[in-house]
Each structure stands twice: as structure tokens, then as C-alpha cells.
C-alpha atoms as a PDB file:
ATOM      1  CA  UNK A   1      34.954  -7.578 -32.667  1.00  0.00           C
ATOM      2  CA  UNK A   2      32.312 -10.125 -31.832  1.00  0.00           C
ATOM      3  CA  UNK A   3      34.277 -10.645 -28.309  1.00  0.00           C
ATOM      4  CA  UNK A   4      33.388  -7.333 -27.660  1.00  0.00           C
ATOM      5  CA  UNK A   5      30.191  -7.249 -29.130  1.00  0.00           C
ATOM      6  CA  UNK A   6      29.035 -10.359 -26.959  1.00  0.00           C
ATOM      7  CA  UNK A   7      30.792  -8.542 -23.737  1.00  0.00           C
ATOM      8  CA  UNK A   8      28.467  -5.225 -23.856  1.00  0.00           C
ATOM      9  CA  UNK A   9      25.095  -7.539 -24.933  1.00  0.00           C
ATOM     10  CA  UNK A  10      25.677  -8.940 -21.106  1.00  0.00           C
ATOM     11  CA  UNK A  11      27.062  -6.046 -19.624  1.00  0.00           C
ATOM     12  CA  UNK A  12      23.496  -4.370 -20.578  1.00  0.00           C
ATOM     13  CA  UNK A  13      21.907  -7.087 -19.778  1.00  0.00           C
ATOM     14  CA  UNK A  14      23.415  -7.173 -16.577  1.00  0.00           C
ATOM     15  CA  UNK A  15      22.588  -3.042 -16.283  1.00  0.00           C
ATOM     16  CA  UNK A  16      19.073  -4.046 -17.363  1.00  0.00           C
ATOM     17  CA  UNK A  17      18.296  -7.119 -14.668  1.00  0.00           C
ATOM     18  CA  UNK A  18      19.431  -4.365 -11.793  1.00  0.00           C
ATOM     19  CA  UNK A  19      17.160  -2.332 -12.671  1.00  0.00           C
ATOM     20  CA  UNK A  20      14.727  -4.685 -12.922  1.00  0.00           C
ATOM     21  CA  UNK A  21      15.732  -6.049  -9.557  1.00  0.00           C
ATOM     22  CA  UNK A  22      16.107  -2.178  -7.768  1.00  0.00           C
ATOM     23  CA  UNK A  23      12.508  -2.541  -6.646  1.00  0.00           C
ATOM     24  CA  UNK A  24       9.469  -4.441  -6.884  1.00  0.00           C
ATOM     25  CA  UNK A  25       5.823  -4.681  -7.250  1.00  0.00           C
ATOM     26  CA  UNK A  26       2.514  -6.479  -6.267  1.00  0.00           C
ATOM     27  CA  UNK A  27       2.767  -9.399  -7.582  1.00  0.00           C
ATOM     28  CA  UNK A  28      -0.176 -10.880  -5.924  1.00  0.00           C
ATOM     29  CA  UNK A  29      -3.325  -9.902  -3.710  1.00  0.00           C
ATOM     30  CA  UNK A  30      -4.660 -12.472  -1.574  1.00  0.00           C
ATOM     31  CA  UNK A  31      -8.289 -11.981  -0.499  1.00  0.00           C
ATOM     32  CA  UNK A  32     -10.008 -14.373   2.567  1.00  0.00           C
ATOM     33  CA  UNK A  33      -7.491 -16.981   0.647  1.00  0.00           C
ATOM     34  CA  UNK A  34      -8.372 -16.108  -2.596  1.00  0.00           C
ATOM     35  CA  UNK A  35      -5.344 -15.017  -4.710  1.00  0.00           C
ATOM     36  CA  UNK A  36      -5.760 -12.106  -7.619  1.00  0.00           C
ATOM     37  CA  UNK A  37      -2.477 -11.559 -10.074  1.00  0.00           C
ATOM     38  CA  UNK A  38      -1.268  -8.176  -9.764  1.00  0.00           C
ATOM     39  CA  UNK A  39      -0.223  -5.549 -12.698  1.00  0.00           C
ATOM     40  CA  UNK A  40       3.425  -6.876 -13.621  1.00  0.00           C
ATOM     41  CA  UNK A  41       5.051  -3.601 -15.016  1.00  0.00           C
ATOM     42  CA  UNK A  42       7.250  -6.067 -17.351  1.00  0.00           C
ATOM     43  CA  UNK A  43       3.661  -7.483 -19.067  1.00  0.00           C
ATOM     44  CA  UNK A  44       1.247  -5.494 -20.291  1.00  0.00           C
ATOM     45  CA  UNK A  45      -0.372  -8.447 -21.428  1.00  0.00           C
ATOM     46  CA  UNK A  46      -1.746 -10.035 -17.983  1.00  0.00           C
ATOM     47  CA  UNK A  47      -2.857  -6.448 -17.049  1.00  0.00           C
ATOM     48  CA  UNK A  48      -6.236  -7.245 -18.111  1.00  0.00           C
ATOM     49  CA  UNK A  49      -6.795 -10.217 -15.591  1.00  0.00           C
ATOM     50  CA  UNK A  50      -5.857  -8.442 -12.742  1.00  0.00           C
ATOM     51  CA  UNK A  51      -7.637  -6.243  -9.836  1.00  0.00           C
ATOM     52  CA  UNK A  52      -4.904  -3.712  -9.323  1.00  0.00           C
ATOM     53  CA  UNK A  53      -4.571  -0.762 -11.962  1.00  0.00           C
ATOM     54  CA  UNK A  54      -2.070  -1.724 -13.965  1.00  0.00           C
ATOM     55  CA  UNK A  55       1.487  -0.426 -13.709  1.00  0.00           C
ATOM     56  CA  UNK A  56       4.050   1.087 -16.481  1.00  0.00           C
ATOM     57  CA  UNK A  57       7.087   2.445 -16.825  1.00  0.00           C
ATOM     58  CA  UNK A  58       8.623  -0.650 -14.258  1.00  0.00           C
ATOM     59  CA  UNK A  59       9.148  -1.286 -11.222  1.00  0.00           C
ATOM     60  CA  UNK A  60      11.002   2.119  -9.733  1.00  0.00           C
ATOM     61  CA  UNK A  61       9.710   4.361  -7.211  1.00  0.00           C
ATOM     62  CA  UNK A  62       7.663   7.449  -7.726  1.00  0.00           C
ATOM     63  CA  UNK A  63      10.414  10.208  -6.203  1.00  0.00           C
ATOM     64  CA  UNK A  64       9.575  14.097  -4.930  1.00  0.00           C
ATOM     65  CA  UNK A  65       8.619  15.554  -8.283  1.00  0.00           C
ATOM     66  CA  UNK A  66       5.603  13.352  -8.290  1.00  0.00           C
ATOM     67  CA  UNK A  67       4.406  14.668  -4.915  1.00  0.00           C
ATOM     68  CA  UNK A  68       1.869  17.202  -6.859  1.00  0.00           C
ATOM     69  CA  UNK A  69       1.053  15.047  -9.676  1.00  0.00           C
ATOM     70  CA  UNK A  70      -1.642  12.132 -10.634  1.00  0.00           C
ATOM     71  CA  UNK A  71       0.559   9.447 -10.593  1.00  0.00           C
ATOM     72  CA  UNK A  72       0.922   9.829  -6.368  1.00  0.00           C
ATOM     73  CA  UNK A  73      -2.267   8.377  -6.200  1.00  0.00           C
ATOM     74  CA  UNK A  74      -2.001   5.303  -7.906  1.00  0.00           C
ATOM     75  CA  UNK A  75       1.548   4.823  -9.561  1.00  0.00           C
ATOM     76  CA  UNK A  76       2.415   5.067 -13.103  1.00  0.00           C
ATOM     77  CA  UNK A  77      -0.737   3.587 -14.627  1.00  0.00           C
ATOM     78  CA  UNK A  78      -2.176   3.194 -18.045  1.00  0.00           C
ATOM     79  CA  UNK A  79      -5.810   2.694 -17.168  1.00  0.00           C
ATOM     80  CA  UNK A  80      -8.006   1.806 -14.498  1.00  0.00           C
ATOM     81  CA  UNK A  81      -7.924  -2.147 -13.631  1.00  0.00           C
ATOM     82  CA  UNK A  82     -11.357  -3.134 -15.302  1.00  0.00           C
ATOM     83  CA  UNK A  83     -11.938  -6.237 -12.801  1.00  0.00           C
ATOM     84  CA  UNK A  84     -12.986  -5.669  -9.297  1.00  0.00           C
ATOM     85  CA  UNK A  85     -12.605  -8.255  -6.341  1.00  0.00           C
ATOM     86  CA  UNK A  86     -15.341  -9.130  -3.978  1.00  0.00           C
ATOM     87  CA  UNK A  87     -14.521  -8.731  -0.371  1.00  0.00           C
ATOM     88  CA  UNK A  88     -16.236  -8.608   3.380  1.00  0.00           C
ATOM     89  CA  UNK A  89     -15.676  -5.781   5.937  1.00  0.00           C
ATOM     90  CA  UNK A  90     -12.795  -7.344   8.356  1.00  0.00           C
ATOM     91  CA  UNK A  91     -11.330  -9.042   5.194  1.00  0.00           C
ATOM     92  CA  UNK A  92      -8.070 -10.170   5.427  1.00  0.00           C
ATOM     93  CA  UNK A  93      -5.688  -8.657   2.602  1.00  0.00           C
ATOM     94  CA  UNK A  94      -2.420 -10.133   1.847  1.00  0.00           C
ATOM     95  CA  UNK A  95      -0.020  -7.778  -0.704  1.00  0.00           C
ATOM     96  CA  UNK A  96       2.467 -10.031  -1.711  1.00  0.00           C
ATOM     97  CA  UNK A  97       5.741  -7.740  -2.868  1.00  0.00           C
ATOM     98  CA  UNK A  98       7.847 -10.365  -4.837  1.00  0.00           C
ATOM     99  CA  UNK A  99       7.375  -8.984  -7.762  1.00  0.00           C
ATOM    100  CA  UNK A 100      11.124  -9.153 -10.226  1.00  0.00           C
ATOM    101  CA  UNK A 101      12.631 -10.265  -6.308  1.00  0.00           C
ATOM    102  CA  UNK A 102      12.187 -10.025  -2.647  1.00  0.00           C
ATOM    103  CA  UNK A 103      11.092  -6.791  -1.626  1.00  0.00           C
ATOM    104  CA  UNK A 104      13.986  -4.968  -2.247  1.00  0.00           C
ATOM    105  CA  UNK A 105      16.295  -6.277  -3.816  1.00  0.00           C
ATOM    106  CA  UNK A 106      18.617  -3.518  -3.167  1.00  0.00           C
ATOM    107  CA  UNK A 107      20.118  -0.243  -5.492  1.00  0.00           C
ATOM    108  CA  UNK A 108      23.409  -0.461  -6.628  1.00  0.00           C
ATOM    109  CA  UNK A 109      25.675   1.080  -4.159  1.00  0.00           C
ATOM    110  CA  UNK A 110      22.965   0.041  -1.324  1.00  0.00           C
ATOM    111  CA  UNK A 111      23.251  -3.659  -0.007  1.00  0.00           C
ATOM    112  CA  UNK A 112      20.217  -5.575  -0.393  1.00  0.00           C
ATOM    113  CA  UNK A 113      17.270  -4.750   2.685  1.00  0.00           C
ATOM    114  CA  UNK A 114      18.064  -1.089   2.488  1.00  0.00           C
ATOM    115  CA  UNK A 115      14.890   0.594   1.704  1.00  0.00           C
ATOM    116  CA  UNK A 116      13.343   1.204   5.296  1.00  0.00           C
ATOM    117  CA  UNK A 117       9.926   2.938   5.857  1.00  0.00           C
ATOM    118  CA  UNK A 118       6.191   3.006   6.742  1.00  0.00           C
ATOM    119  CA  UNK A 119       3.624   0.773   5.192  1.00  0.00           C
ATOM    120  CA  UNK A 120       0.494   2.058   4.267  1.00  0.00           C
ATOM    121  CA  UNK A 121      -3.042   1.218   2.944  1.00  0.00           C
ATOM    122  CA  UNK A 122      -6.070   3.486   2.185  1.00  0.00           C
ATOM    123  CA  UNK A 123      -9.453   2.792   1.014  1.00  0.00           C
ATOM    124  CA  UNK A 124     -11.650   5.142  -1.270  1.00  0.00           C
ATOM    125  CA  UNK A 125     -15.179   5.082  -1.977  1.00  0.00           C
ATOM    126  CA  UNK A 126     -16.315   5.165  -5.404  1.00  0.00           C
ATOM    127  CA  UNK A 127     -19.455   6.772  -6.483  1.00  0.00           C
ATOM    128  CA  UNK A 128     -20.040   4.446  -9.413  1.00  0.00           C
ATOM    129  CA  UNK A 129     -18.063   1.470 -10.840  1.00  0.00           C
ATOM    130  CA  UNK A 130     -14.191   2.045  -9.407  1.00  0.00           C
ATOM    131  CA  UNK A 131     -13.477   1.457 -13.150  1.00  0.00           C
ATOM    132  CA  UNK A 132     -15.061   4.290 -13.896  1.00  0.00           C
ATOM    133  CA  UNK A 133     -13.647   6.405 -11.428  1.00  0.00           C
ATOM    134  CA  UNK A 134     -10.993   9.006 -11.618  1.00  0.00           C
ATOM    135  CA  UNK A 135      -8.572   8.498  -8.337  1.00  0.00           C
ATOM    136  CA  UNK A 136      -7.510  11.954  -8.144  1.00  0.00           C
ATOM    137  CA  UNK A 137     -10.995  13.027  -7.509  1.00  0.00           C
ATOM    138  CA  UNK A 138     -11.605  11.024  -4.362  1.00  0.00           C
ATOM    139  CA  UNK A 139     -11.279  11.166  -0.449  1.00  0.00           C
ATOM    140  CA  UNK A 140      -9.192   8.133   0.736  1.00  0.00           C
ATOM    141  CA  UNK A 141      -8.953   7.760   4.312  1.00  0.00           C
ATOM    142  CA  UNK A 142      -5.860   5.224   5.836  1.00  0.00           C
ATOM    143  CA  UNK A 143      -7.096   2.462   8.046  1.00  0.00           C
ATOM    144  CA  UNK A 144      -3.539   0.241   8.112  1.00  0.00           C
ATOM    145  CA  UNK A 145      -0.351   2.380   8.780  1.00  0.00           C
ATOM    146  CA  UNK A 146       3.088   0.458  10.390  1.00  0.00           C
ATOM    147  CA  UNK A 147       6.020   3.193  10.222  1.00  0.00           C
ATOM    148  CA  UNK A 148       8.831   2.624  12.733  1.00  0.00           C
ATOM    149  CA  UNK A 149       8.220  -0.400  15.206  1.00  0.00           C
ATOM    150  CA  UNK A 150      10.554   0.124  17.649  1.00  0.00           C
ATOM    151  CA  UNK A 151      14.168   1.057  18.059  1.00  0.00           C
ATOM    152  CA  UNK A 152      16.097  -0.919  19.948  1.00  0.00           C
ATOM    153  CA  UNK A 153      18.384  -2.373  17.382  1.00  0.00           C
ATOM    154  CA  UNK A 154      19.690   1.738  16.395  1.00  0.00           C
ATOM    155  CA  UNK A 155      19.705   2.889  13.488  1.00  0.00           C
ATOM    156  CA  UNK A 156      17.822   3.313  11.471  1.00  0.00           C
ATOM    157  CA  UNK A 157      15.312   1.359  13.877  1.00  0.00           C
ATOM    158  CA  UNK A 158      12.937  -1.599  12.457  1.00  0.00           C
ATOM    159  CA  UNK A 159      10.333  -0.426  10.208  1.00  0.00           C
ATOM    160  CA  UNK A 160       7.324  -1.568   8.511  1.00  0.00           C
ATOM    161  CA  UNK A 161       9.057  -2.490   5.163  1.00  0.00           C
ATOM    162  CA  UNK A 162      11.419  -4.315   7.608  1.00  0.00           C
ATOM    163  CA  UNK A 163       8.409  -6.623   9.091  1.00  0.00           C
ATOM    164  CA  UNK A 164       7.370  -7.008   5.433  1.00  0.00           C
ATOM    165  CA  UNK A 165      10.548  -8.045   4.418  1.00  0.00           C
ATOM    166  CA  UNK A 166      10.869 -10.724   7.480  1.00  0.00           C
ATOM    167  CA  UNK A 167       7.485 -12.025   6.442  1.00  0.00           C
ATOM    168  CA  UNK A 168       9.003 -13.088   2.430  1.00  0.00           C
ATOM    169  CA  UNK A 169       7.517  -9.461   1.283  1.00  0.00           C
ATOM    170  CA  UNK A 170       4.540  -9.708   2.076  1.00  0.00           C
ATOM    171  CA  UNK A 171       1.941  -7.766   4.392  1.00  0.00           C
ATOM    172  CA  UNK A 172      -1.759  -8.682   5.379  1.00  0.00           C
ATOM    173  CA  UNK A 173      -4.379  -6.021   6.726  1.00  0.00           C
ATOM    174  CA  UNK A 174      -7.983  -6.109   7.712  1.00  0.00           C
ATOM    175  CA  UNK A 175     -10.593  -4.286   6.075  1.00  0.00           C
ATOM    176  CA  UNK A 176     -12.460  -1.573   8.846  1.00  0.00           C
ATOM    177  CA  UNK A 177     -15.718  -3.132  10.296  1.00  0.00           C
ATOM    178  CA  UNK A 178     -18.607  -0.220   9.839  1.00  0.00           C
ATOM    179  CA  UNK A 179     -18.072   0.037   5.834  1.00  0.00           C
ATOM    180  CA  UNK A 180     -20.833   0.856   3.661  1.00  0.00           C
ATOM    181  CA  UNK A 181     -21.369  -1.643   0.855  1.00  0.00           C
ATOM    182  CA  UNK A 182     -20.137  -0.461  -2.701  1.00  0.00           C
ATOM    183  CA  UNK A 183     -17.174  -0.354  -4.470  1.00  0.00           C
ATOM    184  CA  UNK A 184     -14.179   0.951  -3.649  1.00  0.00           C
ATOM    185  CA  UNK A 185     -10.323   1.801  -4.793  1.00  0.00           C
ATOM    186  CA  UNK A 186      -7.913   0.307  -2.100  1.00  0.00           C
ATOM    187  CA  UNK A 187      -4.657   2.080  -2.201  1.00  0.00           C
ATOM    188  CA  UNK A 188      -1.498   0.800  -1.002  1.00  0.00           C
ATOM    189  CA  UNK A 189       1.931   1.982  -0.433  1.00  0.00           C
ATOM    190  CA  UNK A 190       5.546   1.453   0.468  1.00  0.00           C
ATOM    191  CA  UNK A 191       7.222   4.924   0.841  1.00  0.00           C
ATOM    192  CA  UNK A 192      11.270   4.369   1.299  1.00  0.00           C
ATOM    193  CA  UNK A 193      13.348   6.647   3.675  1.00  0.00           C
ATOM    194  CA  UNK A 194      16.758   5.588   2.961  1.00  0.00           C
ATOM    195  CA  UNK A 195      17.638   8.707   0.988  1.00  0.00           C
ATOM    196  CA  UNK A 196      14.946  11.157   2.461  1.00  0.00           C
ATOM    197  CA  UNK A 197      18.120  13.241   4.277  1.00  0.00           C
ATOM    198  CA  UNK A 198      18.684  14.213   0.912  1.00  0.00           C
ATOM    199  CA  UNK A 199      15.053  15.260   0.500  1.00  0.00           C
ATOM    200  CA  UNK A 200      14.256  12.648  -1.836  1.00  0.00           C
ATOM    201  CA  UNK A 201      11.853   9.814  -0.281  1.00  0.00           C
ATOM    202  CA  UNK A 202      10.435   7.369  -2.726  1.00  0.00           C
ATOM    203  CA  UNK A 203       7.244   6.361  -2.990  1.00  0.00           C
ATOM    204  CA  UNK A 204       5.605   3.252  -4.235  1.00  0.00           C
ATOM    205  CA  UNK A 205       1.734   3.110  -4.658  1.00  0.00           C
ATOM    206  CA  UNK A 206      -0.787   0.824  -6.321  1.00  0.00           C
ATOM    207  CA  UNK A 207      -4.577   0.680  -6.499  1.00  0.00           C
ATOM    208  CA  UNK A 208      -6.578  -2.078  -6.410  1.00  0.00           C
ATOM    209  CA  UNK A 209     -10.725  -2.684  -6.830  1.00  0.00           C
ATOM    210  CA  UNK A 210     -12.875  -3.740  -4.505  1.00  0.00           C
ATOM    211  CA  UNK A 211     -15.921  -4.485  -4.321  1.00  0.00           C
ATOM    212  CA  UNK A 212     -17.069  -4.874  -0.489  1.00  0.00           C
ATOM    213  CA  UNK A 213     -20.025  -6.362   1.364  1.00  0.00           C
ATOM    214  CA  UNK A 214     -19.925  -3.863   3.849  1.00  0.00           C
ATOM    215  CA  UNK A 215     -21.888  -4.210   8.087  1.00  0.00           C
ATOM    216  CA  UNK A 216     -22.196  -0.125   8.070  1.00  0.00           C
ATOM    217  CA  UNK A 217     -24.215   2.619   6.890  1.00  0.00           C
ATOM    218  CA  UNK A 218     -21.508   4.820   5.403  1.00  0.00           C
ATOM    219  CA  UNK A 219     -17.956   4.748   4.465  1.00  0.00           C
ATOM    220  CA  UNK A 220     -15.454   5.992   6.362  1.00  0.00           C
ATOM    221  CA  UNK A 221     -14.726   8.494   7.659  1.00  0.00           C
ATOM    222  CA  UNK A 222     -18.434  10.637   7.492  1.00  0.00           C
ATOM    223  CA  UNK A 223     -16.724  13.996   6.982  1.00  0.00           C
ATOM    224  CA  UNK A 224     -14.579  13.510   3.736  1.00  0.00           C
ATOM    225  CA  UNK A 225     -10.152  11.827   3.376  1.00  0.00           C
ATOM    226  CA  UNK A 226      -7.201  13.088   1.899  1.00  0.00           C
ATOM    227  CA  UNK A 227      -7.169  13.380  -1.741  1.00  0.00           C
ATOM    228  CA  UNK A 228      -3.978  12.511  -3.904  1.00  0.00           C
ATOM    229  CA  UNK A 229      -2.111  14.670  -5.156  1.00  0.00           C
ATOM    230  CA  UNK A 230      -2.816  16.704  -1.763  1.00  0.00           C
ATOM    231  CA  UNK A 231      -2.083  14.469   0.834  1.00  0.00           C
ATOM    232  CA  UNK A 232       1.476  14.584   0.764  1.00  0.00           C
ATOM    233  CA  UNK A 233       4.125  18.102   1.258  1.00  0.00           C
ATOM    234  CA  UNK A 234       7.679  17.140   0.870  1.00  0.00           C
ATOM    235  CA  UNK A 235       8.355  21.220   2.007  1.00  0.00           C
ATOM    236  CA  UNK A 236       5.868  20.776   5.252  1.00  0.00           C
ATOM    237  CA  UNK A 237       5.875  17.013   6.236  1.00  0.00           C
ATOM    238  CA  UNK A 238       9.895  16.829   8.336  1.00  0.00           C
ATOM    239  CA  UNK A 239       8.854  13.188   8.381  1.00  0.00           C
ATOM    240  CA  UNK A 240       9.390  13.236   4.244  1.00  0.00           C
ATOM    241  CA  UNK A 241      13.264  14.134   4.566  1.00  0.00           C
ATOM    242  CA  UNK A 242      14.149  12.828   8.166  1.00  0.00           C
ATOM    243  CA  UNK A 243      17.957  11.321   7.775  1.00  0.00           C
ATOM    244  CA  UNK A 244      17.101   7.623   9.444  1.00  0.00           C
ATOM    245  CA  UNK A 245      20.342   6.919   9.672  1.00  0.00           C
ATOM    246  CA  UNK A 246      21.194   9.557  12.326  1.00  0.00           C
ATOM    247  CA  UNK A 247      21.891   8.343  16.315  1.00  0.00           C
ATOM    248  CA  UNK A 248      18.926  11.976  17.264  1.00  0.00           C
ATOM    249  CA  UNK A 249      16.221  10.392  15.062  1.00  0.00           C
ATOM    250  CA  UNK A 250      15.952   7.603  17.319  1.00  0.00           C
ATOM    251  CA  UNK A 251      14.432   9.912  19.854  1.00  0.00           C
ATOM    252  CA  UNK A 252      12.054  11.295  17.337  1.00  0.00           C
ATOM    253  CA  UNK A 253       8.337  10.014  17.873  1.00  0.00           C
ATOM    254  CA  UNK A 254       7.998   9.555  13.737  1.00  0.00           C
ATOM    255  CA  UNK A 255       4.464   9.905  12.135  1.00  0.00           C
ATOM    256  CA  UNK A 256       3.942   9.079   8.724  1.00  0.00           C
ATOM    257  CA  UNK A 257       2.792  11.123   6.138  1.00  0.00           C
ATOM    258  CA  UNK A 258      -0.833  11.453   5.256  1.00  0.00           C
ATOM    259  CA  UNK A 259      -4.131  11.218   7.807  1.00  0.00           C
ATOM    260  CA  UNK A 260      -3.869   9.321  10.699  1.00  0.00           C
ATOM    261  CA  UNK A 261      -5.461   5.960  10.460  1.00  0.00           C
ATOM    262  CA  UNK A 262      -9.393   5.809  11.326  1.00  0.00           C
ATOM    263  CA  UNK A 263     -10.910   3.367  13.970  1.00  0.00           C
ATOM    264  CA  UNK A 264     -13.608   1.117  11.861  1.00  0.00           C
ATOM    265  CA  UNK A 265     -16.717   1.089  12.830  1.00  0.00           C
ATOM    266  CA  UNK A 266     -16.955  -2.093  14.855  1.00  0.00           C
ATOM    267  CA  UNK A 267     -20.979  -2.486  13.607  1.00  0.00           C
ATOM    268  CA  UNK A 268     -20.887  -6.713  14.045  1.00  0.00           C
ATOM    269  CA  UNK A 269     -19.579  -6.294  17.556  1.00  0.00           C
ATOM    270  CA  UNK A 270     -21.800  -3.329  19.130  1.00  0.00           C
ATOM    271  CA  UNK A 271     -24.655  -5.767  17.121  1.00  0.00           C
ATOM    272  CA  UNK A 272     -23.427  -9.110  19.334  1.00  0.00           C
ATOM    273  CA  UNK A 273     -22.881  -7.615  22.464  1.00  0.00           C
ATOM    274  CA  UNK A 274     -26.645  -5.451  22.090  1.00  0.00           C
ATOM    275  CA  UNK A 275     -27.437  -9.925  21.243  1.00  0.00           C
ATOM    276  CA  UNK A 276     -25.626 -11.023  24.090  1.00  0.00           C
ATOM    277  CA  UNK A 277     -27.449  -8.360  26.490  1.00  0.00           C
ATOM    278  CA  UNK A 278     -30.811  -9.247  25.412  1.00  0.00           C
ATOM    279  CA  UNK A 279     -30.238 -13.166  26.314  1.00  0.00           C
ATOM    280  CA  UNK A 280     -28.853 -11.968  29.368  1.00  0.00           C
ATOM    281  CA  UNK A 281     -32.045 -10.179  30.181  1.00  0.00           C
ATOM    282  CA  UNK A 282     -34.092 -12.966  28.583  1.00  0.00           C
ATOM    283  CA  UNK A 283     -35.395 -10.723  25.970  1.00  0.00           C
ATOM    284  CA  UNK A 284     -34.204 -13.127  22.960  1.00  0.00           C
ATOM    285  CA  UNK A 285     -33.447 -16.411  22.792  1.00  0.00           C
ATOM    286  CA  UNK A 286     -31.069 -15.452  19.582  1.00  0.00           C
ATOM    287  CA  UNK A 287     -28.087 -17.451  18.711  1.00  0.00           C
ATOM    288  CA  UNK A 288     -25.422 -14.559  18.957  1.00  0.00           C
ATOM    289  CA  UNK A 289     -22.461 -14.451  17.128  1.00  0.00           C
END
């Protein structure tokens, strides 16, 4: 009896640990250097330290049925993360995905590296303090997108999890140049393809706050975003349940879901070149950047 008691304590254990290990989340956020603990789904506890709304319910993806729901825009969150990072316009932003494992670890039946598909980061204006602010209720516009790189390995091509993967799970973006200063919701996103044929893509979003210095006049882009839920239609968007692993879709020009990524504002550069064109005139005798 207590043979077979200790044999199903570590065959759920071992159930429990893949799960655990299916996924993964933020586990850091890496400002100009500066590193910020992300929400670990597994401890509630550290939530309150961190930038990044924190997570519940583990580590899983958000699948189809969440499409119309709150949760698309942020993930399966308790709250709004009460702390707020400072930040520059042209930051660098390194998401570091090793949370539970290397981003992925794999689902059962799978192999490990499996879960191919764009990566994706948005930024939101708040109108007040982002803590304040209810997600669903804003325009986010996408200034970082990498979906399929290239294709010259076949199927299912190299993606932009793939590149995160190479690089130990983790991604770094720039903040747009031409932001307005304030505080703002950065969302990010992995959204897997691997079972999309079977019209079931999974997404995985978090939010984090920022609070940036911005070198513009106002955010981007001037005439509104998309707005989660909203931004995403599993029954209009063929680039939500394209089958990656078929020889055809490697002559399809993929675009993933959502807006198409604005240009920022490049405010410091018009700003040095106007500098540089003065001296050049002998108008200034300014030190230009």
C-alpha cells in the first residue's frame, strides 16, 4: 500500500512539473540595464515588487475562447502591477522568457522548441496612473513585430519565437523615438502557431508599466490603436489558423495579427540634423548630438 501510495505522489508530481514546464513566463524585464522581476504565476507573493501585472492561473497559454474576452489584453491577471518603471524613448527592453524553463519547454507529445510564431510588443497610453487604468479601455498601437524570418530551412520556416529561443529566451526592443511623456502599459506577446491548423493558436500576453521620458509631442499613433479584446478575429484573421507545417505555406507572405507596426517619430534625429544644418550654414555654433 505505501509502495503504491509513494508511486502516484511522483507520478503527480511528475504530471504537475510538465505542466509547469509546458510554457513559460517573464521572468525578468531589463530596462537600459536595469533589471525588474516579473509576475511569477507560481508566487503570488513577489507580485507586489514587480512592473508587469501580475499573472494567475500559471504559466499556459490563453487559447481561441479568450479571443473576445479581457484577459487577451493582458493575460490572466489579478490586478494591475502597482509599480511602474522609468524609461527613455529609444529604450532598450529586454523580456527575458525563462520563467519555470527555456522558452518552451515543450507539450507532451511535442518535442521541446515546438511552439513557433510571431513576437510582438505594443505600447498604450494611459490617461492617468497605468495603475489606475483599465487595459481593455485603451488604444495600443505595435511598434516591435518579428513573425516568420525567413524560410529557407522548410517547414515550418524560422520564426520570431525561434530567434528568441536562440538568444536563451529572451528578446530586446527599442522604445519609438517621437513619444509623448507619461505613463504607459507596454504589452507584450508570444502567440504560438504549432496547432493553429486546428484553429486553435495560443496566445501569451503580459503587461508591464512604464513610465517614459518621452522627445515627442504625442503618443503614437495621433489617430487612435487597436483595443483588446478587438484586435484579434480567429474567424477573419487566415493568419490565426494557417497549418505551418504545410510545404504551400512557405509561399505565403504571413502577416501577423493585429495593426501593423508604426514608424516612431524620429524627434532627436530631425532635431540633430536641423543642428547639424545650422553649423553648416554658420548659424550656431551648437554642440550637436
Amino acid at each position: 500500500m505505501l509502495s503504491y501510495i509513494k508511486t502516484a505522489i511522483i507520478v503527480a508530481s511528475v504530471t504537475q512539473m510538465s505542466g509547469v514546464l509546458a510554457h513559460g513566463f517573464v521572468k525578468t524585464v531589463t530596462i537600459d540595464g536595469k533589471a525588474f522581476p516579473g509576475s511569477n504565476p507560481f508566487n503570488a507573493a513577489a507580485a507586489s515588487a514587480s512592473i508587469v501585472w501580475p499573472q494567475t492561473g500559471g504559466n499556459g497559454p490563453l487559447l481561441p475562447a479568450s479571443i473576445a474576452g479581457p484577459e487577451i489584453a493582458c493575460g490572466r491577471v489579478s490586478g494591475p502591477a502597482t509599480i511602474s518603471a522609468n524609461a527613455n524613448a529609444g529604450s532598450s527592453v529586454e523580456f527575458d522568457w525563462n520563467g519555470s524553463a527555456f522558452w518552451p519547454a515543450g507539450d507532451a507529445g511535442l518535442g521541446p522548441q515546438n511552439h513557433h510564431g510571431p513576437v510582438m510588443t505594443y505600447l498604450a497610453k494611459c490617461p492617468g496612473a497605468c495603475k489606475d487604468a483599465t487595459p481593455q479601455s485603451l488604444d495600443f498601437f505595435k511598434f516591435q513585430e518579428e513573425g516568420r524570418i525567413n524560410t529557407a530551412a522548410g517547414i515550418p520556416g524560422f520564426w520570431g519565437s525561434d530567434k528568441l529561443t536562440q538568444a536563451g529566451s529572451k528578446v530586446t526592443v527599442k522604445l519609438p523615438l517621437g513619444l509623448a511623456a507619461g505613463e504607459y502599459i507596454m504589452r507584450h506577446e508570444i502567440l504560438a502557431l504549432h496547432d493553429a491548423m486546428n484553429r486553435d493558436p495560443q496566445f501569451y500576453p503580459m503587461c508591464s508599466n512604464l513610465i517614459i521620458a518621452g522627445d515627442g509631442s504625442a503618443p503614437l499613433p495621433a489617430t487612435g490603436g487597436a483595443r483588446f479584446p478587438g484586435a484579434y478575429n480567429l474567424a477573419t484573421d487566415p493568419n490565426l489558423s494557417i497549418n505551418i507545417f504545410d510545404p504551400a505555406s512557405l509561399a505565403i507572405n504571413y502577416v501577423a495579427p493585429g495593426p501593423r507596426p508604426i514608424a516612431g517619430a524620429p524627434a532627436r534625429k530631425r532635431e540633430a540634423f536641423a543642428c547639424r544644418f545650422a553649423r553648416s550654414n554658420k548659424r550656431s555654433d551648437a554642440s550637436c548630438a
